[in-house]
Protein backbone atom coordinates (compact mmCIF):
# COMPACT_ATOMS: atom_id res chain seq x y z
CA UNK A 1 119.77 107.87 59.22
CA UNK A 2 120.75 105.12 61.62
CA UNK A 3 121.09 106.07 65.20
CA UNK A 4 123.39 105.11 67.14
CA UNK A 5 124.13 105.14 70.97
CA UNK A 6 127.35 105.89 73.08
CA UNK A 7 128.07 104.36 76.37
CA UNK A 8 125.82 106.07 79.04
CA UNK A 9 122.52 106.43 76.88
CA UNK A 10 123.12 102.27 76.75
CA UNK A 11 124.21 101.54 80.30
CA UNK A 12 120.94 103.73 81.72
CA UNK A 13 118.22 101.57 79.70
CA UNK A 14 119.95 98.90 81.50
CA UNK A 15 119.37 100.04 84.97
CA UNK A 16 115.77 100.98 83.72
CA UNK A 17 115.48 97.24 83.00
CA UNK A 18 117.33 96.55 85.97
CA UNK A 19 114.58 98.89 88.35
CA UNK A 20 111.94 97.67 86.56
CA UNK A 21 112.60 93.73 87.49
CA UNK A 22 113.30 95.02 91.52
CA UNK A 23 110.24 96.72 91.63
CA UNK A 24 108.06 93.69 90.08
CA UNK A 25 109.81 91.27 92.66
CA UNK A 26 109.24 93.44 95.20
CA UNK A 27 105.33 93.29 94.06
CA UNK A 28 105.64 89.78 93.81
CA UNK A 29 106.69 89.20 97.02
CA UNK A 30 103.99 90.94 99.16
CA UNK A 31 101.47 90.00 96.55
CA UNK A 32 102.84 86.10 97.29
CA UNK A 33 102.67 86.98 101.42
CA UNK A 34 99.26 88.08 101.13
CA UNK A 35 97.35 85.85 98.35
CA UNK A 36 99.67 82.10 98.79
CA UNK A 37 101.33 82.07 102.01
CA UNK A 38 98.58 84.49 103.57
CA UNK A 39 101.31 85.57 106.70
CA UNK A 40 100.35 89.64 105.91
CA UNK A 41 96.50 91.27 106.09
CA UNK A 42 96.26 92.97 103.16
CA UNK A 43 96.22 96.69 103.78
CA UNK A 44 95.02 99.92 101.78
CA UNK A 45 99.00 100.97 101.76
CA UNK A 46 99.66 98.03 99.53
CA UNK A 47 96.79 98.12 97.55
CA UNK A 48 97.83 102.08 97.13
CA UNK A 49 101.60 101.08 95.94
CA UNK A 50 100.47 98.41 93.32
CA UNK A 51 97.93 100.74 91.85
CA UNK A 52 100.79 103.70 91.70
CA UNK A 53 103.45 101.06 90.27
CA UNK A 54 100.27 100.47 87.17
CA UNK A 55 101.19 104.20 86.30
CA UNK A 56 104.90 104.79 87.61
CA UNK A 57 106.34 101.85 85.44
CA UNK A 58 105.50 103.41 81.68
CA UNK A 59 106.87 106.64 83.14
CA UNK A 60 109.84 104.81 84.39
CA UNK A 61 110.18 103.12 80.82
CA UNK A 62 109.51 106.52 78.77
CA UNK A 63 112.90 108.22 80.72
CA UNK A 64 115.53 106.18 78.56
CA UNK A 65 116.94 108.60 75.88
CA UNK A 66 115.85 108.78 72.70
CA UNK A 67 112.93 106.55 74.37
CA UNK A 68 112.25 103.69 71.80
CA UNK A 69 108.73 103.19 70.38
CA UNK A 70 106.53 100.34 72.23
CA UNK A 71 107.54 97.21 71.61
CA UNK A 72 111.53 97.14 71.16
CA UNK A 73 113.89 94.98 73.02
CA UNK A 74 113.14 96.90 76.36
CA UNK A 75 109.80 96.25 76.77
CA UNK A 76 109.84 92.27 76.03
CA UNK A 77 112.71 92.22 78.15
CA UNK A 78 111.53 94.20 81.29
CA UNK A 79 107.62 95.94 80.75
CA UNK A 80 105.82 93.17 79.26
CA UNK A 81 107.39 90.84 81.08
């Protein structure tokens, strides 16, 4: 019982992994503006957005098809990272 996988149900993990990376650089970045280079206040926006991303990222990672168990290639590649 091996499954296998046809073109779209591989190319959409890959712009899962692809989101997943944008969104942590995106965090990154204001996280760097506010705690290193300290040229943005932090606000209770921001701290709203990185507290939804802690919840919106395993949702995000459970929408691939056939959604892998935790702890395949995806998620050394993109969640744990």
């Amino acid at each position: 019982s091996d499954i296998q996988r046809t073109g779209v149900f591989i190319l959409y993990p890959v712009f899962v992994i692809l989101g997943m990376w944008t969104v942590s650089l995106v965090a990154f970045s204001l996280a760097s503006k506010v705690a290193i280079f300290r040229t943005r206040k932090a606000e209770l926006p921001m701290l709203i957005v990185y507290s939804g991303m802690t919840f919106a990222l395993p949702l995000f990672r459970n929408s691939a098809p056939l959604a892998p168990p935790i702890g395949c290639l995806m998620d050394f590649s993109s969640f744990f990272w």
